[in-house]
Protein backbone atom coordinates (compact mmCIF):
# COMPACT_ATOMS: atom_id res chain seq x y z
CA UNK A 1 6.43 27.83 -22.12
CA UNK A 2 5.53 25.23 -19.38
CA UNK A 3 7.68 23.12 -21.17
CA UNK A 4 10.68 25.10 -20.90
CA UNK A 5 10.08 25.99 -17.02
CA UNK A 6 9.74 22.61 -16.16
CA UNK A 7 12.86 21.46 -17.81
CA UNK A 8 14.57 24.66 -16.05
CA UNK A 9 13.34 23.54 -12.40
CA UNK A 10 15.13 20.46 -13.59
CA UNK A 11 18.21 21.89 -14.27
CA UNK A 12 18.47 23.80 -11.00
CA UNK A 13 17.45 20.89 -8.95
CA UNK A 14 20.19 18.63 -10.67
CA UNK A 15 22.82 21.74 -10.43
CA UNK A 16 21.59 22.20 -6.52
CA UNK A 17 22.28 18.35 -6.10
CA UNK A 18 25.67 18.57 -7.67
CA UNK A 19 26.88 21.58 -5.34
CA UNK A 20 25.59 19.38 -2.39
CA UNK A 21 27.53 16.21 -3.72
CA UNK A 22 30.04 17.95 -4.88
CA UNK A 23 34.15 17.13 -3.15
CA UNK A 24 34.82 19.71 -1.25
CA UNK A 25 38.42 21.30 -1.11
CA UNK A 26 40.54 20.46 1.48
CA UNK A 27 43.15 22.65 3.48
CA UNK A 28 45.47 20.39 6.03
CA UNK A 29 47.11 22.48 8.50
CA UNK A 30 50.62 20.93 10.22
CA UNK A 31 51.81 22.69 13.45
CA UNK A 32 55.30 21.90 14.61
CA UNK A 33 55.83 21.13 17.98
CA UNK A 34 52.72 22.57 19.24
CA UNK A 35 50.73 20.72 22.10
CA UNK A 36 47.03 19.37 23.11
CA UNK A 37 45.56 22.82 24.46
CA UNK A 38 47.09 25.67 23.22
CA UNK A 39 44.60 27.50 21.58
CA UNK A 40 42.31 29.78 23.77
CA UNK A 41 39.33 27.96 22.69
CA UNK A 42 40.86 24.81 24.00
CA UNK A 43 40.91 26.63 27.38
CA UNK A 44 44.91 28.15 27.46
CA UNK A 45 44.52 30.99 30.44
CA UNK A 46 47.05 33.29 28.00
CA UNK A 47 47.84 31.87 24.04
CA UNK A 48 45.56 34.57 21.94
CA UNK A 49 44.00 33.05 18.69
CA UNK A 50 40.96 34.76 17.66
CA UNK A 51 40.94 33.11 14.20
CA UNK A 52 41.74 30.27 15.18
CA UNK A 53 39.24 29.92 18.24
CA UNK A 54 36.18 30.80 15.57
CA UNK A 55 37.24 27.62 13.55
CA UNK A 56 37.38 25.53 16.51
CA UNK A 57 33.60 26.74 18.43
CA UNK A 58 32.08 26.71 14.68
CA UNK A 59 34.25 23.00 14.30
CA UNK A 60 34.69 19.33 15.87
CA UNK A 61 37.36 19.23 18.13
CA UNK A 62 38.66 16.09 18.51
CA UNK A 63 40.16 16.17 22.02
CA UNK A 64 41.85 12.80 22.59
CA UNK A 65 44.12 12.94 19.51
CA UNK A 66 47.46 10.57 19.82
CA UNK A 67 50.15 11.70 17.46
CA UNK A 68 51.45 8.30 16.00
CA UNK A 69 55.07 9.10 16.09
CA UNK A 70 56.05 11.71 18.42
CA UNK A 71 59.38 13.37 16.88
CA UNK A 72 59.13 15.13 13.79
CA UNK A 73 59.96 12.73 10.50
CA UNK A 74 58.20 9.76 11.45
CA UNK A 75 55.23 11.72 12.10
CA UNK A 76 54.82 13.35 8.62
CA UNK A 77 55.42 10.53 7.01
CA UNK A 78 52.10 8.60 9.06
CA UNK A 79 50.16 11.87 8.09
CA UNK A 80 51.11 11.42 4.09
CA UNK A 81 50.65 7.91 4.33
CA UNK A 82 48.76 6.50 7.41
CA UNK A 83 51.51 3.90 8.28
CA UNK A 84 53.14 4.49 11.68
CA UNK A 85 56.71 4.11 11.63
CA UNK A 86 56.80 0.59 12.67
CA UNK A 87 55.02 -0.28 9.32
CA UNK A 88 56.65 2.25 7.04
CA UNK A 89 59.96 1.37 8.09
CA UNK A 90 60.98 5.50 7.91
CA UNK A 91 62.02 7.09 10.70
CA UNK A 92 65.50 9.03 12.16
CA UNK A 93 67.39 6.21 13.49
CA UNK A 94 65.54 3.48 11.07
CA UNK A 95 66.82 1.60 8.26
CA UNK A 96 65.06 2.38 5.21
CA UNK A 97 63.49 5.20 3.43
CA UNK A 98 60.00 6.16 1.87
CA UNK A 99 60.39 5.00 -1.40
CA UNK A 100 58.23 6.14 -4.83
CA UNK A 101 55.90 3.36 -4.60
CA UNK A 102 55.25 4.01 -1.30
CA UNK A 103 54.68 7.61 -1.85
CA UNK A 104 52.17 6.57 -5.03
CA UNK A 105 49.77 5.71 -1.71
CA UNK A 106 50.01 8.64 -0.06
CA UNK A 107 46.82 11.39 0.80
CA UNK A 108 48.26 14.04 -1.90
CA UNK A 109 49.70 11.42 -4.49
CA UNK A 110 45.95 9.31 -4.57
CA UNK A 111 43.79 12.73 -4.34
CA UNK A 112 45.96 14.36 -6.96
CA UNK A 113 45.13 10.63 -9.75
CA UNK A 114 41.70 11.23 -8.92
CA UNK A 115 41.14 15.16 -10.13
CA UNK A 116 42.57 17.08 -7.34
CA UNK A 117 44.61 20.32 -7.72
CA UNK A 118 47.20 19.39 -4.90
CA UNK A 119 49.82 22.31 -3.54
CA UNK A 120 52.28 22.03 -0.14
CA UNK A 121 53.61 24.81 1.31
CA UNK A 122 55.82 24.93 4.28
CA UNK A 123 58.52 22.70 5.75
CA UNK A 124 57.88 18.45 4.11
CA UNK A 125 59.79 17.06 7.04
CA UNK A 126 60.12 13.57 5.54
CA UNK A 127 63.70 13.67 5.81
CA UNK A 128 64.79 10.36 4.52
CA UNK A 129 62.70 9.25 0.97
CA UNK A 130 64.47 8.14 -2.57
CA UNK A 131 63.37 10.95 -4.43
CA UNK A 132 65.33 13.66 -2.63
CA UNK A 133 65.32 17.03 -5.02
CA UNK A 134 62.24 15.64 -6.69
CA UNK A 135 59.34 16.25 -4.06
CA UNK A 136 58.44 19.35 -5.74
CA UNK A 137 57.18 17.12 -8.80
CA UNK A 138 54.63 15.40 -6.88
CA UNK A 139 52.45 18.66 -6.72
CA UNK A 140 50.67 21.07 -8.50
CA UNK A 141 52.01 24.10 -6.43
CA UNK A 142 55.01 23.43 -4.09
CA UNK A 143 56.53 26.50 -2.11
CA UNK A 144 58.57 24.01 0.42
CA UNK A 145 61.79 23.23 2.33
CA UNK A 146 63.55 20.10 3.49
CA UNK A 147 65.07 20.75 7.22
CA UNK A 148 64.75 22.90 9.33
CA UNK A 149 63.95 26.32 8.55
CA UNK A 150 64.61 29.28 10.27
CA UNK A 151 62.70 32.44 11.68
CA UNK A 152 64.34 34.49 9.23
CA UNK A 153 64.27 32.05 6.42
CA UNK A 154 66.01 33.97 3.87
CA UNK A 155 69.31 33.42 6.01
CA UNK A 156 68.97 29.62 5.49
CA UNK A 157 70.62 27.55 2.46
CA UNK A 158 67.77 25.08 2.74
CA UNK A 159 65.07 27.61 1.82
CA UNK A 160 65.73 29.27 -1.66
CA UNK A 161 62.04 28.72 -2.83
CA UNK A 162 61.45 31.95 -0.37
CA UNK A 163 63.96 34.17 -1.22
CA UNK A 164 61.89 36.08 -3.59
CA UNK A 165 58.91 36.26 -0.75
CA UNK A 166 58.01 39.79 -0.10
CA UNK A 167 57.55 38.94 3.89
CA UNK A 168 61.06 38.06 5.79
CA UNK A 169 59.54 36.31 8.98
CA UNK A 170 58.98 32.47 8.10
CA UNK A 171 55.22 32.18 9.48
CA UNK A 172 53.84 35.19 7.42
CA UNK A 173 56.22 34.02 4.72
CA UNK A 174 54.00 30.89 4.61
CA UNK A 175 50.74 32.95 4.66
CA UNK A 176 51.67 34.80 1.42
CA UNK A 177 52.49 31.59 -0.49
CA UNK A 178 48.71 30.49 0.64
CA UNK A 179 46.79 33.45 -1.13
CA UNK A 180 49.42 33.01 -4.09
CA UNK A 181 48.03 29.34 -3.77
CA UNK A 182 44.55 30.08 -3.65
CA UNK A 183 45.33 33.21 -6.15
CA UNK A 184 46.19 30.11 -8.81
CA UNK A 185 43.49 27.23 -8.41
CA UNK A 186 41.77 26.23 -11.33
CA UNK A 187 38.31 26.89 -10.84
CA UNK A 188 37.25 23.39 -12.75
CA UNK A 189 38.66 21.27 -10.01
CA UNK A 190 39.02 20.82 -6.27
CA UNK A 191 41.84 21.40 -4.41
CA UNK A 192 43.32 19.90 -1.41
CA UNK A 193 46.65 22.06 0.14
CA UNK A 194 48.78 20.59 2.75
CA UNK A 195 50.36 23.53 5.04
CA UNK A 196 53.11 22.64 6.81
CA UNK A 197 54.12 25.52 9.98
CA UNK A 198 57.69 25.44 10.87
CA UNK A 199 56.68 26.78 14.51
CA UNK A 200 56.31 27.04 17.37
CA UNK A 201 59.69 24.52 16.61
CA UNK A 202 62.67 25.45 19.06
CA UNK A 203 64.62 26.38 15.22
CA UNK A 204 61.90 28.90 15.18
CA UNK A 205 62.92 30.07 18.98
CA UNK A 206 66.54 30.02 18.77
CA UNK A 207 66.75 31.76 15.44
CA UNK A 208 64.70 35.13 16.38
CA UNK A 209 67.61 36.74 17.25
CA UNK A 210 70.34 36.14 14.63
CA UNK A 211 73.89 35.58 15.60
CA UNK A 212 73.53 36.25 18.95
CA UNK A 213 74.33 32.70 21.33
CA UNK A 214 72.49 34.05 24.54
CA UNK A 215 69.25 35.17 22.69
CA UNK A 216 70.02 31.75 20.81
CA UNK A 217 70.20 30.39 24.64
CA UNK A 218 66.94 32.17 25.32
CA UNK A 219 68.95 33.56 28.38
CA UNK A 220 67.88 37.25 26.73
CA UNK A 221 64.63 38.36 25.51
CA UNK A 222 64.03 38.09 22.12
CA UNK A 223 62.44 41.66 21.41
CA UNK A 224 66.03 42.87 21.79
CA UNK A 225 66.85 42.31 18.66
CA UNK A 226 66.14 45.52 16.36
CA UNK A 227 64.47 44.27 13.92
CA UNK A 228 61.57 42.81 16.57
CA UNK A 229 60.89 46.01 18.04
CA UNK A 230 57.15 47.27 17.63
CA UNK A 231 56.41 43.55 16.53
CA UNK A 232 52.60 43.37 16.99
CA UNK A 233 53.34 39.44 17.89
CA UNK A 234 57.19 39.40 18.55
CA UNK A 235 57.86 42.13 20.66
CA UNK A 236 56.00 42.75 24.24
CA UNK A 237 53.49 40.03 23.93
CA UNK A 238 53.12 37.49 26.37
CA UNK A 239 56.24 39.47 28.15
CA UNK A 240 53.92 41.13 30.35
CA UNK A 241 51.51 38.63 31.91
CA UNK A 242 52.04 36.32 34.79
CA UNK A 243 53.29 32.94 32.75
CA UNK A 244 53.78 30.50 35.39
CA UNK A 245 56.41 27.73 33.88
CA UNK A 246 56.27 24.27 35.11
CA UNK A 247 57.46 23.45 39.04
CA UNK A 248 59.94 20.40 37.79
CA UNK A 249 61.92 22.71 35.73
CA UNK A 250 65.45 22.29 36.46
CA UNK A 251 64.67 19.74 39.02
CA UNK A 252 66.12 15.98 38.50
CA UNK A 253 64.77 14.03 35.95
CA UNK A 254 66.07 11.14 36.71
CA UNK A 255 63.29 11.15 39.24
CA UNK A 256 60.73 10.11 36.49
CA UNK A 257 63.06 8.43 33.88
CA UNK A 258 66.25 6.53 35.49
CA UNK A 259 69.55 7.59 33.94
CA UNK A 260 70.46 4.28 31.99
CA UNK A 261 67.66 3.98 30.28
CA UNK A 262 67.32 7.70 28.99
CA UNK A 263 70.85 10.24 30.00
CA UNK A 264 69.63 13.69 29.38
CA UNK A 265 73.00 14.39 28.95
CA UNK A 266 72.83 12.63 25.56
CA UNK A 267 71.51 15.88 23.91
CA UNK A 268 68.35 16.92 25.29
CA UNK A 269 70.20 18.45 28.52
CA UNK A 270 73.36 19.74 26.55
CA UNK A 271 72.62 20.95 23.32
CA UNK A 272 68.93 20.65 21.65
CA UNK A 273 66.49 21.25 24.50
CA UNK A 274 68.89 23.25 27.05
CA UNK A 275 66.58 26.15 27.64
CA UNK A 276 64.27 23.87 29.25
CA UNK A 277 66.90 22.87 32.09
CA UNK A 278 66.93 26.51 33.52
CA UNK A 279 64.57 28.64 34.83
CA UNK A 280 65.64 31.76 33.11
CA UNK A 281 65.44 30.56 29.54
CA UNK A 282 62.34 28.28 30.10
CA UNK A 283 60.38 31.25 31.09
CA UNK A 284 61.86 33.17 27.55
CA UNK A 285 60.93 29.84 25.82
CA UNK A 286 57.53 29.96 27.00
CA UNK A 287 57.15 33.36 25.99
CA UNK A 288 58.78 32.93 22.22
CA UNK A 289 56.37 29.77 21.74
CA UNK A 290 53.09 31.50 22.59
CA UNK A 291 53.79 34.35 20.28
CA UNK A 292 54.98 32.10 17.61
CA UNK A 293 50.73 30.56 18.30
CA UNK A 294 49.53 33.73 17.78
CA UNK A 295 51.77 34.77 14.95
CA UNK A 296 49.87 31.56 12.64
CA UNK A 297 46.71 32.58 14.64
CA UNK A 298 47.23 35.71 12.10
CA UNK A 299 47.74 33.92 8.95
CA UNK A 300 45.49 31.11 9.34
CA UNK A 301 42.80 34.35 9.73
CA UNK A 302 44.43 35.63 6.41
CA UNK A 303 43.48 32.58 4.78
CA UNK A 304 40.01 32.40 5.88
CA UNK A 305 39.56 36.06 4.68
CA UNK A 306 40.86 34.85 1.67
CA UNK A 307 38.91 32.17 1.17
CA UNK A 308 35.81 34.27 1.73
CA UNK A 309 36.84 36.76 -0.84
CA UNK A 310 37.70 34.37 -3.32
CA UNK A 311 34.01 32.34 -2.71
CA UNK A 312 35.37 29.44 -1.46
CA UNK A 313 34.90 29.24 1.96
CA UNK A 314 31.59 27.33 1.72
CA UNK A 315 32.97 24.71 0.28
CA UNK A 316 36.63 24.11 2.26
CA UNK A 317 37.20 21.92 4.66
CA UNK A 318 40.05 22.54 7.03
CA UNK A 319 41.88 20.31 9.47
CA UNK A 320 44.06 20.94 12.06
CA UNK A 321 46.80 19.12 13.55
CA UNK A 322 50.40 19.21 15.04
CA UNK A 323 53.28 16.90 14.54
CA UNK A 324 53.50 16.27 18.27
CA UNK A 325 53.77 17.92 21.85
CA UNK A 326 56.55 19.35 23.50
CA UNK A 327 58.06 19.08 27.29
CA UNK A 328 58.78 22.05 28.05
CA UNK A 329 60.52 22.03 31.41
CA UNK A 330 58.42 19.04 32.88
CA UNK A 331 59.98 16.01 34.44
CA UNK A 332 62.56 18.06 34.60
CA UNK A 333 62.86 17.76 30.77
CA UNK A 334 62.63 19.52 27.69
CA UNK A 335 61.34 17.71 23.82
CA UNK A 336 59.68 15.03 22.43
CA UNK A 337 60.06 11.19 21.92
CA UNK A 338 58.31 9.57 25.00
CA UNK A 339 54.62 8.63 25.47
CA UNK A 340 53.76 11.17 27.78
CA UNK A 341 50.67 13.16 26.96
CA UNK A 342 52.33 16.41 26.45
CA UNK A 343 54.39 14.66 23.92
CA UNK A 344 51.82 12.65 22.35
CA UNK A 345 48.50 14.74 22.44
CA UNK A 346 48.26 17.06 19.97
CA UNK A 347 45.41 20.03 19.44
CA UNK A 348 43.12 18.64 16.50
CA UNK A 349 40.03 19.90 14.79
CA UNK A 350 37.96 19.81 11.53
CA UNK A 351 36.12 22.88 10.47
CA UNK A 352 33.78 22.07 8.08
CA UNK A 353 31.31 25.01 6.74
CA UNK A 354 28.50 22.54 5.79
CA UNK A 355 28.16 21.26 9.22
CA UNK A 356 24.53 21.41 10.24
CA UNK A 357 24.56 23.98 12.95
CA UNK A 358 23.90 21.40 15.58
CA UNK A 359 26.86 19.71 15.29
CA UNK A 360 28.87 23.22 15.15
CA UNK A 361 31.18 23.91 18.44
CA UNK A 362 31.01 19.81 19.47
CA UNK A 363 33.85 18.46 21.16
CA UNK A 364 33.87 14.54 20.61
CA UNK A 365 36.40 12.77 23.14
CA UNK A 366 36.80 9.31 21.70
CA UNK A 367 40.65 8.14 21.23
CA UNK A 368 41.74 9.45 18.18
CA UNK A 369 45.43 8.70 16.24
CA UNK A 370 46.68 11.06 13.63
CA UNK A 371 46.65 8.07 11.34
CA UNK A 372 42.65 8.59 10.94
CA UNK A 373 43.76 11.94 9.24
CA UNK A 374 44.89 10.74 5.96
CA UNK A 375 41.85 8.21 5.93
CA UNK A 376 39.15 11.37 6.45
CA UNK A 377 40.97 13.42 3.66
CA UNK A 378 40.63 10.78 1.31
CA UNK A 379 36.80 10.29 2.66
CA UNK A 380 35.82 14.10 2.09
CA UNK A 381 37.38 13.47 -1.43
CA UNK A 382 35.49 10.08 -2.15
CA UNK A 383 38.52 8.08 -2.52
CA UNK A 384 38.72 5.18 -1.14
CA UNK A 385 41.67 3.95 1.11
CA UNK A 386 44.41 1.41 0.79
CA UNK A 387 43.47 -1.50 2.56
CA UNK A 388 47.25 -1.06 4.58
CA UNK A 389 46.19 2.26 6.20
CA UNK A 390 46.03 1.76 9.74
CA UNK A 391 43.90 4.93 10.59
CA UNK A 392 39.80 5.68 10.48
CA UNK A 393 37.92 8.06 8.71
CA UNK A 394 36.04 11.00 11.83
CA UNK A 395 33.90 12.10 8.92
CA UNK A 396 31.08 9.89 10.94
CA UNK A 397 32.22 11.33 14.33
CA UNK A 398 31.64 14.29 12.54
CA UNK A 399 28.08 13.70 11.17
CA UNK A 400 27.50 11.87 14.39
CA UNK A 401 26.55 8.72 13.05
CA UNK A 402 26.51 6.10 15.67
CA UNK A 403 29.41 3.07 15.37
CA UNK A 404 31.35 1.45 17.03
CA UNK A 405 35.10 3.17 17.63
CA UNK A 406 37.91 1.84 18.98
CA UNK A 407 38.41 1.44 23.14
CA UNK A 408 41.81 1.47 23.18
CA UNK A 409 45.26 2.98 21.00
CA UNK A 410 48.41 1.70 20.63
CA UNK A 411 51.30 4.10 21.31
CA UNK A 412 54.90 4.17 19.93
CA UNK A 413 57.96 5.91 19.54
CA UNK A 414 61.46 3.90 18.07
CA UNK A 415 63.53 7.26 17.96
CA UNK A 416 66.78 5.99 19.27
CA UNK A 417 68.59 9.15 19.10
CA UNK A 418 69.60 10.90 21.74
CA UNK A 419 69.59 8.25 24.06
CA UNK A 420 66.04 7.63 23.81
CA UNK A 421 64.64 3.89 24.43
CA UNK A 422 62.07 2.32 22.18
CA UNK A 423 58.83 2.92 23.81
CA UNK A 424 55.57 1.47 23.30
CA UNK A 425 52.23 1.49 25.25
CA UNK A 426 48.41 1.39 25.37
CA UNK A 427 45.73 4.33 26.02
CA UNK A 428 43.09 2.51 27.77
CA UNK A 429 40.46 3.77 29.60
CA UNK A 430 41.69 6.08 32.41
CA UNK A 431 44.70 4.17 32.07
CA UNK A 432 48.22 4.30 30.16
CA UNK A 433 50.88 1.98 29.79
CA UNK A 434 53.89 2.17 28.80
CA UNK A 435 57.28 0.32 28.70
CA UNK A 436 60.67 1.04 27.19
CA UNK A 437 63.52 -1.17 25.61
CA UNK A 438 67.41 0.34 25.45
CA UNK A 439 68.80 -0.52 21.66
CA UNK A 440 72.45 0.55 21.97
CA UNK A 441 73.31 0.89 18.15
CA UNK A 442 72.40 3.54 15.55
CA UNK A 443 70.53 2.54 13.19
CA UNK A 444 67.92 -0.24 14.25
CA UNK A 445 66.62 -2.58 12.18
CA UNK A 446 63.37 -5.11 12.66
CA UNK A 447 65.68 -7.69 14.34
CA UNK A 448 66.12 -4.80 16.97
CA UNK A 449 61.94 -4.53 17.75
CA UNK A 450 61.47 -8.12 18.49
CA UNK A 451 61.10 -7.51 21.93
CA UNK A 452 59.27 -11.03 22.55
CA UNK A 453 61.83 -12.80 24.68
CA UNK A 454 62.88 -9.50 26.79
CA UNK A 455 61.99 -8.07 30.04
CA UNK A 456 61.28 -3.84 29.35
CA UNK A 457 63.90 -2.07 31.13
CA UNK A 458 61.63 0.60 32.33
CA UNK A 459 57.70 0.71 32.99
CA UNK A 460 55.54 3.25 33.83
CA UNK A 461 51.92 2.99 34.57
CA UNK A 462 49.55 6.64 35.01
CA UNK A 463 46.11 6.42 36.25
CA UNK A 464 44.85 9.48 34.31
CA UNK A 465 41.81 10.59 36.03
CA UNK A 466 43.53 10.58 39.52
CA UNK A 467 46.64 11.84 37.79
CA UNK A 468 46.21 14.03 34.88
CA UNK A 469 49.32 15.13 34.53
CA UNK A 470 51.58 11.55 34.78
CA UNK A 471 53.74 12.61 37.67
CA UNK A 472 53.05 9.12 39.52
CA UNK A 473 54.35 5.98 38.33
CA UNK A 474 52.14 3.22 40.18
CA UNK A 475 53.98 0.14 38.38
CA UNK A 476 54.90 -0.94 41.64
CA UNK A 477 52.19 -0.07 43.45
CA UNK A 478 49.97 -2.22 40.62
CA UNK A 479 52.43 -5.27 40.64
CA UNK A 480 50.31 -7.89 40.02
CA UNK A 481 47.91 -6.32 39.73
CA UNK A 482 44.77 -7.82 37.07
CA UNK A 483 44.86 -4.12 35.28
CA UNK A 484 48.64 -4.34 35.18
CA UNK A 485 48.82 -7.49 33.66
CA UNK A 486 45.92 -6.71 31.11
CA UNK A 487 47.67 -3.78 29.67
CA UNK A 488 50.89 -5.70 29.00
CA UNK A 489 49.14 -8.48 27.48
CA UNK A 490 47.84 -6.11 25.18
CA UNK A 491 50.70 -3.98 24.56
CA UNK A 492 52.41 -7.33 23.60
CA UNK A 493 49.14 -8.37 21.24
CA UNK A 494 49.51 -4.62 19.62
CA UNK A 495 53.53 -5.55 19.16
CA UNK A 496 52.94 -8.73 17.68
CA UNK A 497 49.92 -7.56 15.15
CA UNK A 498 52.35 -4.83 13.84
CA UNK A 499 55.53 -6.75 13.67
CA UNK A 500 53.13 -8.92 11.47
CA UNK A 501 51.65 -6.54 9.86
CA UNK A 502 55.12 -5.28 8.82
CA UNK A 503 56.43 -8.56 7.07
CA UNK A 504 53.12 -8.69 5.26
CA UNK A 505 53.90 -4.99 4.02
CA UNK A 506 56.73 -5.69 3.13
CA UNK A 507 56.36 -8.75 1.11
CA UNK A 508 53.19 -8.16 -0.83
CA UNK A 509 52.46 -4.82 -0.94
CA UNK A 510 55.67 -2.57 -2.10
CA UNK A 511 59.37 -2.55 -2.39
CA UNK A 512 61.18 -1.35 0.18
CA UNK A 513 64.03 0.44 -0.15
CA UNK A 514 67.32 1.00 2.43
């Protein structure tokens, strides 16, 4: 009898150490287009997230988080991968594409070889890879969409995986395919599901109101569009309150960005981002975006209810992120693209349920890149990472282990489109830095980013503790400056090591494909 209790103790203390030890399941939330502080726990005097705002004070927030491409395909494919697009070689107006060997390295491809359950759901965003149509192979549960989708998603060609939804708005169409996820998991493995939001995205705000060009225009309010009316999130919310838009809007923005190196006129003014150049519709954009927040607010609650009912909430991790910011009339500008920090910073936290209490509600400020992301999902699931990834695991920011992080971050965006420069900079300190390079062809190549021998055609400089919010360019103010000349010394050092980096990549590490 003694026998058998003691060998029963045994058991339970070996089955209590393998819950502890056990990988925990991982969610990975993707925002589009949503910026640094737009959650009410992040301190936003009118966005409404409940849900959200429990997962954040019982979290980490990480509160310095750099998107490492900011514009849309170039971004996802750093999150899958941990490569910024400089390294990858994928972006809009790049060369090459992410090829199958290059995917074999990715976060879902390495946790699903080592005994994940792996599922996305949402919109991929990749845009340009060589195994177009075949995406939906690479996980266990796929519910996706290439493109853009749109509010209404059964209206676009693009997105026949939701036709048979039972919901018809594109956020809560999202939230059903999660419980159908977590309906489905085996219960012998772990599972790590990548959710991809297609909002607040300005296809999200123009598409509200179908076939109607001024709603489209966000000249009209949204709501007055039948179907909207009595909305608990689409309707009157956020149309009542006192939603002061930004004082630069419609103002020159030439001002900040001189015309030849960036014309608005070049699609951001005209076409893509025109709500933002008027008054009327950049106070109906504001409005659309924060209800499209609290819209995912809703389903990201669903989830956790469903996790809870389901018994798996004490063992999920879940990280948040966005693809980038948005302007959103400032400058004088609307989208994404340049190194400012509306464009760059992006709202980020972990929530992870076997936190010690202690650490619950802590907001850690060090300089984070969205290239630590894939690194810490392969860290919660014991894998670990290629030796290429350019990121850090937070799980010790997290557990609060004291080490050294990095001082400083290297910024970048090479989206050419749209007459956008090349830019490139350094986060250091109170200070950024940034300077941009005019490539006048389509498609650029890594010929195009050798910028050794050339003189930027545009600098900026922002002291951000005096200046917050980047409205004052001190390059000449700081000409010759010691601090001037340090930051372009080491925005050149940070050029060199990844045009370096990038031959090595490509010559003994995978096949690159055009």
């Amino acid at each position: 009898m003694q026998k058998t209790y003691f060998i029963l103790v045994a058991l339970l203390t070996f089955m209590g150490s393998y819950a502890q030890d056990k990988h925990p399941n991982i969610i990975f939330l993707l925002a589009d287009d949503q910026r640094d502080n737009t959650f009410g726990a992040m301190g936003h005097p009118h966005i409404q997230t409940p849900h959200v705002d429990k997962l954040i004070n019982n979290g980490v927030r990480f509160s310095n988080t750099y998107i490492a491409e900011p514009i849309c395909a170039p971004s996802r494919v750093a999150l899958f991968t941990g490569l910024n697009e400089r390294m990858s070689g994928v972006g809009f107006t790049s060369s090459y594409k992410l090829t199958e060997d290059q995917w074999a390295h990715s976060y879902p491809e390495m946790l699903r070889k080592n005994g994940y359950y792996t599922g996305f759901i949402g919109k991929f965003g990749m845009e340009y890879y060589t195994f177009k149509g075949k995406a939906k192979a690479k996980f266990d549960y796929w519910r996706a969409h290439d493109g853009w989708a749109k509010f209404w998603p059964k209206t676009a060609r693009n997105c026949a995986e939701y036709f048979d939804s039972g919901e018809d708005i594109i956020t809560p169409v999202m939230g059903e395919s999660i419980v159908e996820f977590l309906d489905d998991v085996p219960s012998e493995k772990p599972f790590c599901l990548s959710v991809s939001f297609s909002v607040p995205h300005g296809s999200q705000i123009k598409s509200m109101y179908p076939g109607n060009k001024e709603a489209e225009d966000c000249m009209i309010p949204a709501n007055e569009y039948e179907k909207l009316k009595g909305h608990p999130f689409y309707d009157t919310l956020y149309r009542n309150m006192n939603i002061q838009i930004p004082e630069e809007t419609a103002t020159d923005p030439y001002v900040h960005i001189p015309y030849q190196v960036l014309d608005q006129n070049k699609g951001r003014a005209t076409k893509v981002y025109k709500y933002d150049y008027d008054t009327i519709s950049c106070y109906e954009h504001h409005i659309r975006y924060y209800q499209q927040i609290s819209a995912m607010d809703k389903v990201i609650g669903d989830m956790v209810k469903a996790l809870n009912e389901k018994g798996l909430s004490k063992n999920t991790v879940i990280i948040f992120a966005s693809d980038h910011g948005l302007l959103m009339g400032e400058y004088g500008m609307g989208g994404k693209a340049l190194l400012y920090d509306l464009t760059t910073k992006i709202p980020c936290f972990i929530y992870d349920p076997r936190l010690p209490a202690k650490s619950k509600g802590k907001t850690e400020n060090k300089l984070v890149s969205s290239l630590d992301i894939p690194s810490t999902i392969l860290d919660y699931a014991g894998i670990t990472p290629p030796a290429y990834m350019q990121g850090e695991s937070l799980v010790p920011l997290i557990k609060g282990r004291n080490r050294k992080w990095r001082k400083e971050l290297f910024l970048e965006s090479l989206y050419t489109g749209r007459g956008n420069p090349v830019c490139e900079g350094i986060r250091l300190g109170d200070w950024k830095y940034i300077r941009m390079f005019q490539i006048k062809k389509g498609k650029y190549t890594e010929e195009d980013l050798n910028f050794t021998s050339r003189k930027p055609d545009y600098e900026q400089l922002f002291n951000l503790k005096d200046d917050p919010n980047e409205m004052n360019n001190l390059v000449e103010k700081y000409d010759g400056s010691e601090i001037l000349a340090k930051l372009r010394n080491k925005t050149s050092d940070h050029f060199n090591k990844q045009n370096m980096a990038r031959e090595k990549y490509k010559t003994n590490t995978l096949i690159i494909e055009r």
